[in-house]
Protein backbone atom coordinates (compact mmCIF):
# COMPACT_ATOMS: atom_id res chain seq x y z
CA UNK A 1 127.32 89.24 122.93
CA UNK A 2 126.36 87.21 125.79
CA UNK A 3 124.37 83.92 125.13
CA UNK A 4 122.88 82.28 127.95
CA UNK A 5 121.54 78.53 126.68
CA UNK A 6 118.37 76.76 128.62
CA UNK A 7 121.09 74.36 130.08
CA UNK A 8 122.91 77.43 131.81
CA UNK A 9 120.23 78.39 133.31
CA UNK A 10 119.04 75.08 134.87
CA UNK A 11 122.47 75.61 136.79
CA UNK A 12 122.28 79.08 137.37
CA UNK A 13 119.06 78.64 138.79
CA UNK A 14 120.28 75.01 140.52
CA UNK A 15 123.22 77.40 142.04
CA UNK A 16 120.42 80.16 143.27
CA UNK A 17 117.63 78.21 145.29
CA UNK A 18 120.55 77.80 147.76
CA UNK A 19 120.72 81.55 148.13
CA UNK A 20 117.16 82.08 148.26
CA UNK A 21 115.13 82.39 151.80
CA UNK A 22 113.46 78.72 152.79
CA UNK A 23 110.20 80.31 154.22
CA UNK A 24 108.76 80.58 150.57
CA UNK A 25 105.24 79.27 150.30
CA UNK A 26 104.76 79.76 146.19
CA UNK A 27 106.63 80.63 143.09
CA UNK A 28 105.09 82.84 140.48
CA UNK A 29 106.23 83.22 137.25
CA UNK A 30 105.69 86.09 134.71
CA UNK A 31 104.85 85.03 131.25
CA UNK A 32 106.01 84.20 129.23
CA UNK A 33 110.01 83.25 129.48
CA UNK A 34 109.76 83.61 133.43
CA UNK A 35 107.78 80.26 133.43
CA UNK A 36 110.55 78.59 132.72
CA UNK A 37 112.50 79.85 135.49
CA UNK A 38 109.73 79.73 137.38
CA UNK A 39 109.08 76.21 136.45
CA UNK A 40 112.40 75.61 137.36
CA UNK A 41 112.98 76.76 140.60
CA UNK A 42 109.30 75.45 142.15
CA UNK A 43 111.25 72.30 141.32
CA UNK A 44 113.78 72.27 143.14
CA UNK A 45 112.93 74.22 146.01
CA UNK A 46 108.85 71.94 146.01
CA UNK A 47 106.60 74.96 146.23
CA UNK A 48 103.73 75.19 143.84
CA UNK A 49 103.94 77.14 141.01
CA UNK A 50 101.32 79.57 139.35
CA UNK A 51 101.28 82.25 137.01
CA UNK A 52 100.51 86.57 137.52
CA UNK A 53 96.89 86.01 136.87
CA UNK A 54 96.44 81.99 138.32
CA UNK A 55 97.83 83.89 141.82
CA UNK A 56 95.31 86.79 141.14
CA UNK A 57 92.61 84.62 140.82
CA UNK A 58 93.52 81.76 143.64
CA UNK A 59 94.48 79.09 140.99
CA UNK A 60 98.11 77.07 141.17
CA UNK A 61 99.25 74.97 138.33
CA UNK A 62 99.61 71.82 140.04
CA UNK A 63 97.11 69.28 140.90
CA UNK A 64 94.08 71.79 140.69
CA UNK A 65 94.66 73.45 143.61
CA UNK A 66 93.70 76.90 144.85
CA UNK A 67 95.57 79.11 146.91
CA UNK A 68 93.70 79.06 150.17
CA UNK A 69 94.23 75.59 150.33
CA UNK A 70 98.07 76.56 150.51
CA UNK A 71 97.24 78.93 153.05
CA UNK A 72 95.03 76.93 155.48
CA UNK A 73 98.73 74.54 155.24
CA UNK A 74 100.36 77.31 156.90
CA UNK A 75 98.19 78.63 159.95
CA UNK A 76 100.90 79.60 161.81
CA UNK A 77 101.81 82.16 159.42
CA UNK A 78 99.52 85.56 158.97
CA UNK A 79 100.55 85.72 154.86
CA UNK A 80 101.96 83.70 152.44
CA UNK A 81 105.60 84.81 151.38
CA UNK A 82 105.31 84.95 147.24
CA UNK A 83 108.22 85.08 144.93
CA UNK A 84 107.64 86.52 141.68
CA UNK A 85 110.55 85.79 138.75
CA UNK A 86 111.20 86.56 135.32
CA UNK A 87 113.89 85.07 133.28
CA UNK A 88 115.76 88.36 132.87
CA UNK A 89 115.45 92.16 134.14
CA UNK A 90 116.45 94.87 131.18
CA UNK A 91 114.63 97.89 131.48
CA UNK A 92 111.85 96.65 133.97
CA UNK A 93 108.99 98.33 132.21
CA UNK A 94 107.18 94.20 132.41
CA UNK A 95 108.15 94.31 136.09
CA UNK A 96 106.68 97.38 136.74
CA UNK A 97 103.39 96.49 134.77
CA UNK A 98 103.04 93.29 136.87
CA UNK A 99 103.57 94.85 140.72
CA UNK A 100 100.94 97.74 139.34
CA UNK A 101 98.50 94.52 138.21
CA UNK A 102 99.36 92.78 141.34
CA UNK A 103 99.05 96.10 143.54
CA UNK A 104 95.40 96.62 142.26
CA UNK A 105 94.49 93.14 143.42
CA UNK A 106 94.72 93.98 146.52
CA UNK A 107 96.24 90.84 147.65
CA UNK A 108 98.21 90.76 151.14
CA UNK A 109 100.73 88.38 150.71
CA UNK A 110 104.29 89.22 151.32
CA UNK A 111 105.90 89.87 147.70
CA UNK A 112 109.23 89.25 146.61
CA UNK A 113 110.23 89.85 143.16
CA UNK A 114 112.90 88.57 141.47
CA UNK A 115 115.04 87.91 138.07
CA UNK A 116 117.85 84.96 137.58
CA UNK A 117 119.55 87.84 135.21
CA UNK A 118 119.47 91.49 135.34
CA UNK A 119 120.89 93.92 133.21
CA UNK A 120 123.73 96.47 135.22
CA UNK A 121 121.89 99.51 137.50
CA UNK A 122 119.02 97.35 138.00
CA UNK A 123 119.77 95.77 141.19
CA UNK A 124 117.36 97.83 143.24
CA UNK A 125 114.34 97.12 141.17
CA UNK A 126 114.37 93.49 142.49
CA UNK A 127 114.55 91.83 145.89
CA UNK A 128 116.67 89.06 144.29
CA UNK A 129 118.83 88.11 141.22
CA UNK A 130 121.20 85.38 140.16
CA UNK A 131 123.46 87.64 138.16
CA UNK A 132 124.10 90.89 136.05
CA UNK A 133 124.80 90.28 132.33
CA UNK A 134 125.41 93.55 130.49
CA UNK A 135 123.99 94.04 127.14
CA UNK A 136 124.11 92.69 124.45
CA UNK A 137 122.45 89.48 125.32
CA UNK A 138 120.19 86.87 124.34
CA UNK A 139 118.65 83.72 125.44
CA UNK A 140 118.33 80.60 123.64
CA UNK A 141 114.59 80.31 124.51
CA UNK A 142 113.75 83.53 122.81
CA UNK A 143 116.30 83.20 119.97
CA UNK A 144 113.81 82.86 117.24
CA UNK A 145 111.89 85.65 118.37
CA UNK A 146 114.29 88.24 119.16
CA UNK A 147 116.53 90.91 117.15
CA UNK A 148 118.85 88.49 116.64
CA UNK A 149 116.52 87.05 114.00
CA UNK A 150 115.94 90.21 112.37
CA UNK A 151 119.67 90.74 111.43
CA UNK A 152 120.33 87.22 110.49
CA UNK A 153 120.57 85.01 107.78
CA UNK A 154 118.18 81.96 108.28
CA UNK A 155 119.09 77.95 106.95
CA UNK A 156 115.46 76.72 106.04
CA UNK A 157 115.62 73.22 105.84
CA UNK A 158 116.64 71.73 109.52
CA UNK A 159 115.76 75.17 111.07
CA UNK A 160 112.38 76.41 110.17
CA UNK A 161 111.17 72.85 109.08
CA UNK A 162 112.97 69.05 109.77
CA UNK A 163 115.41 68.08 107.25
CA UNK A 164 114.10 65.42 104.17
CA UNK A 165 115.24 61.99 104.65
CA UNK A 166 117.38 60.33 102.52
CA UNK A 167 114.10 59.02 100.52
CA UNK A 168 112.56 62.38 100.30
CA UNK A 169 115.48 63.49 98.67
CA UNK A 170 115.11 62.52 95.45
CA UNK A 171 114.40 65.63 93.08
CA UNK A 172 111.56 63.45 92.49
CA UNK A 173 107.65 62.98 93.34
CA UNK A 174 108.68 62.59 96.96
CA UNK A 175 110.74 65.07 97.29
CA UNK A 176 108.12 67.84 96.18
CA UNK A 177 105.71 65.96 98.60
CA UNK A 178 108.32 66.99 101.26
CA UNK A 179 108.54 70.89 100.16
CA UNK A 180 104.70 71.28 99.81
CA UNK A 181 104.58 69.44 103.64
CA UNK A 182 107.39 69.73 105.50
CA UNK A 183 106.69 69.69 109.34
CA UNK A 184 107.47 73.06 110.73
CA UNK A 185 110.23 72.75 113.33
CA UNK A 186 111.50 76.47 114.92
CA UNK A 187 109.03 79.00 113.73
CA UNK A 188 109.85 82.56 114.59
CA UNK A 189 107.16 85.10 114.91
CA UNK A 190 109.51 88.41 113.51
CA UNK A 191 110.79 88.91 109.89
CA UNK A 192 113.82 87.34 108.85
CA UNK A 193 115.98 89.95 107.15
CA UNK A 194 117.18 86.42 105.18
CA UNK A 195 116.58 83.23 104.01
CA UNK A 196 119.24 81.12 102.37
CA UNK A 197 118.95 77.83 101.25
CA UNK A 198 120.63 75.08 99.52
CA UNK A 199 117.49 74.28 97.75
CA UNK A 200 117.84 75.09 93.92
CA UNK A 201 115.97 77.77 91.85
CA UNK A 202 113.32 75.39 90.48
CA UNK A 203 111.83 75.21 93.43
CA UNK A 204 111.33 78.50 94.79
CA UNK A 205 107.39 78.70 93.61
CA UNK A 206 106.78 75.50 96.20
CA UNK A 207 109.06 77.11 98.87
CA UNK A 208 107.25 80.40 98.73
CA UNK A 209 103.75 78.96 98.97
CA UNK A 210 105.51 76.72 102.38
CA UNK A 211 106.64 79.78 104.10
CA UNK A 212 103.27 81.75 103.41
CA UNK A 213 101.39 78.52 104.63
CA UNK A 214 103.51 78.61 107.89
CA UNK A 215 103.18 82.53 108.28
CA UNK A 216 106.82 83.37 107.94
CA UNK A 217 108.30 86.98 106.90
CA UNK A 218 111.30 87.85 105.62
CA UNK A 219 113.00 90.08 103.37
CA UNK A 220 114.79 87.91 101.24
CA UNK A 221 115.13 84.72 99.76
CA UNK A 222 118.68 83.37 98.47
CA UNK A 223 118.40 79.86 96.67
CA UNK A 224 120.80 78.42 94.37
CA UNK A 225 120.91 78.68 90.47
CA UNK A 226 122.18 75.38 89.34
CA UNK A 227 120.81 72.66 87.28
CA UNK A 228 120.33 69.48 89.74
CA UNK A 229 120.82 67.64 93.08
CA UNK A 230 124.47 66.31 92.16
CA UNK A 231 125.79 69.82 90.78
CA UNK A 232 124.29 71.65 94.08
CA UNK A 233 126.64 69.48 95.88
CA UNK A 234 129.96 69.69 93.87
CA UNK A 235 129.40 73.60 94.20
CA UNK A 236 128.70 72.71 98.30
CA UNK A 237 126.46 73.74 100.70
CA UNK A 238 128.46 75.73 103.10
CA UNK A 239 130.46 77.57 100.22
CA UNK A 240 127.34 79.03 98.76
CA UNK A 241 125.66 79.68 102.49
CA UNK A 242 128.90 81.52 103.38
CA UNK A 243 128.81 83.47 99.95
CA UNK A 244 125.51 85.17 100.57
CA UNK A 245 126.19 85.64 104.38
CA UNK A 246 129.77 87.76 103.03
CA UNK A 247 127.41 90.52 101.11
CA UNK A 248 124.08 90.08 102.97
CA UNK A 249 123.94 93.17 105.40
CA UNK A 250 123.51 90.39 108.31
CA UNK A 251 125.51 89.94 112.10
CA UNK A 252 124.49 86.39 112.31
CA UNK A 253 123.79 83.40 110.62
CA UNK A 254 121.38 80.39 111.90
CA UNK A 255 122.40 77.08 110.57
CA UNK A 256 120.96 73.17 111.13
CA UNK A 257 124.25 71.48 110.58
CA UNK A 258 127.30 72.05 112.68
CA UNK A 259 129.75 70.85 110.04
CA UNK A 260 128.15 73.41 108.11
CA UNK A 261 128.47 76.13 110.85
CA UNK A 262 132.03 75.83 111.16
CA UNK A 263 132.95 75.97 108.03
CA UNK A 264 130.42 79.39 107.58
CA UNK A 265 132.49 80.47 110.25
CA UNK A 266 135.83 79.77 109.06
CA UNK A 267 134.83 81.30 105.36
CA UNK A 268 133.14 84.70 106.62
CA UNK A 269 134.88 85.22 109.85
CA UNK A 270 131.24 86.04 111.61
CA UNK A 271 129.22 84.43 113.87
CA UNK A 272 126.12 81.62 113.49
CA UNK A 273 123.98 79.55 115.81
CA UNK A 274 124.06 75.94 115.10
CA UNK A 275 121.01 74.17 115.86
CA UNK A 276 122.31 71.34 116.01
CA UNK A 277 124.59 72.12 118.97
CA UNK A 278 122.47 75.06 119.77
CA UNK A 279 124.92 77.37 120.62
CA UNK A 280 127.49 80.34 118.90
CA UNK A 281 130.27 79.40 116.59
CA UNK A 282 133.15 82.26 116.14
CA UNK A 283 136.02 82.28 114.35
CA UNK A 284 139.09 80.70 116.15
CA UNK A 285 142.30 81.74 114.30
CA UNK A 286 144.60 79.01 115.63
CA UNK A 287 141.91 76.02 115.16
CA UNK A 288 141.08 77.44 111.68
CA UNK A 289 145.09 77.07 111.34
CA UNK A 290 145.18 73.68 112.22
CA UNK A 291 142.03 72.39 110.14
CA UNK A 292 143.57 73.73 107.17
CA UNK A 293 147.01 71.92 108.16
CA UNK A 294 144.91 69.01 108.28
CA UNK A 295 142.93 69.63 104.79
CA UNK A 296 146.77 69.86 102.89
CA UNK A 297 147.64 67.08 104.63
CA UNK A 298 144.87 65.08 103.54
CA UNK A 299 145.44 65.83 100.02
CA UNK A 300 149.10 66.07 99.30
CA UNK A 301 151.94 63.81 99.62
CA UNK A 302 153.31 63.89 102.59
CA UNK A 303 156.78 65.05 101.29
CA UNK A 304 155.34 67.71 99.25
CA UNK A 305 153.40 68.45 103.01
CA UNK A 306 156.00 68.66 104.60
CA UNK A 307 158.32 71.34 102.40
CA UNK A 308 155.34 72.99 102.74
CA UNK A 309 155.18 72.77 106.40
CA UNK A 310 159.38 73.74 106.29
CA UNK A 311 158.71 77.10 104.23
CA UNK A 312 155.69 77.85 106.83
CA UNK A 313 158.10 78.21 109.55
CA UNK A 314 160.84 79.71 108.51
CA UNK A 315 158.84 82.76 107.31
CA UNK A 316 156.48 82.92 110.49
């Protein structure tokens, strides 16, 4: 799969404007992910920006200005040259809908259209592109809302709402203060096929009631079944995470913690987003080699290590 992350794209798009003709006059972006492109590029080229329907109706995003105010700048040209960009290009039916919206204006600019990615055989539906990324693919500014989502297993705390503090984390009063309040942090608007959490059993009542309150779906919810705060840890967090992600009928999992990540990774052998680092983990044979080199030698003596070590290589 082929993960582009917001910071790619700032240099994609950095990489672009030099590629791009000079004689634009304003950048247009189409809603909602090709405003931040859009955004982007009226940056660094220092053209005003606007959206479809703020250019169909003479308003630009900047300063209050109106479009004819842009134009009476530019005399000596008969039209304004317009470049219209989404983030991405798959099967243009959204690019199609906008030049039909844009036709029946009956505006007479000169329109360019344009997408920093486009998928393969779509070159000709755009004046200019950045770069073809094939399918599958996915964008970190439309991760939560995308099909990735919908065939993943979802970390709650840290992901859909902040993480407690230390104080919060109590098993006491304040710590049901924090489940019946947490502050929402990445709420996705598709159903989660499902939610695992290291929170225990006891509290699934209070979680449930959180997630309605925050209007979020999913399929299932995985907490764990032990007694208290000190034996959920002994069991550990990643261990039981990984667990559930092994039989849940999932691709992906979406964790807070990287620690946690990697070790997901390196116990199921399948992908997860960090959000910490925001970004894929994958299984990497020779570094989950060497961290478990480093785990025995961390716990055995170092002759008993190395005999170990010894009988390693000779029957590689």
């Amino acid at each position: 799969m082929n993960y582009i992350d917001v910071a790619q794209l700032n240099k994609d798009i950095i990489d672009w404007q030099t590629r791009l003709p000079r004689n634009l006059d304003l950048i247009v972006g189409i809603p909602r992910s090709g405003l931040l492109a859009a955004s982007l590029l009226s940056l660094y080229l220092n053209l005003p920006l606007t959206d479809v329907e703020g250019l169909k109706n003479g308003r630009v995003l900047t300063g209050g200005k109106r479009i004819n105010s842009i134009e009476s700048s530019n005399k000596t040209k008969p039209n304004l040259n317009v470049l219209i960009i989404d983030d991405s290009l798959n099967s243009g039916n959204q690019l199609n809908l906008v030049k039909a919206s844009i036709l029946r204006s009956n505006l007479t600019y000169n329109f360019y259209y344009s997408a920093v990615y486009i998928t393969p055989g779509q070159e000709k539906s755009v004046d200019y592109y950045y770069k073809i990324v094939s399918s599958p693919r996915i964008f970190q500014w439309n991760l939560m809302n995308s099909h990735v989502i919908q065939n993943s297993c979802v970390d709650i705390d840290g992901v859909l709402c902040v993480d407690p503090t230390e104080e919060e984390n109590d098993e006491g009063e304040r710590y049901i203060h924090f489940l019946m309040n947490a502050k929402p942090f990445w709420l996705p608007k598709v159903k989660i096929k499902a939610l695992v959490t290291c929170r225990l059993e006891q509290y699934r009542e209070l979680t449930e009631a959180w997630l309605k309150k925050n209007n979020i779906l999913y399929d299932s919810l995985y907490m764990m079944n032990l007694s208290d705060k000190r034996a959920r840890l002994d069991y550990g967090h990643a261990r039981f995470k990984a667990e559930i992600f092994k039989k849940a009928k999932t691709k992906f999992f979406i964790e807070s913690s990287l620690v946690q990540a990697e070790e997901i990774v390196n116990l199921t052998y399948k992908p997860v987003f960090c959000v910490e680092t925001m970004n894929f983990l994958h299984y990497d044979e020779p570094k989950f080699k060497k961290y478990c080199k480093s785990i025995l030698h961390s716990v055995l003596p170092d002759k008993i290590y190395q005999r170990f070590a010894t009988l390693y290589q000779k029957n590689r």
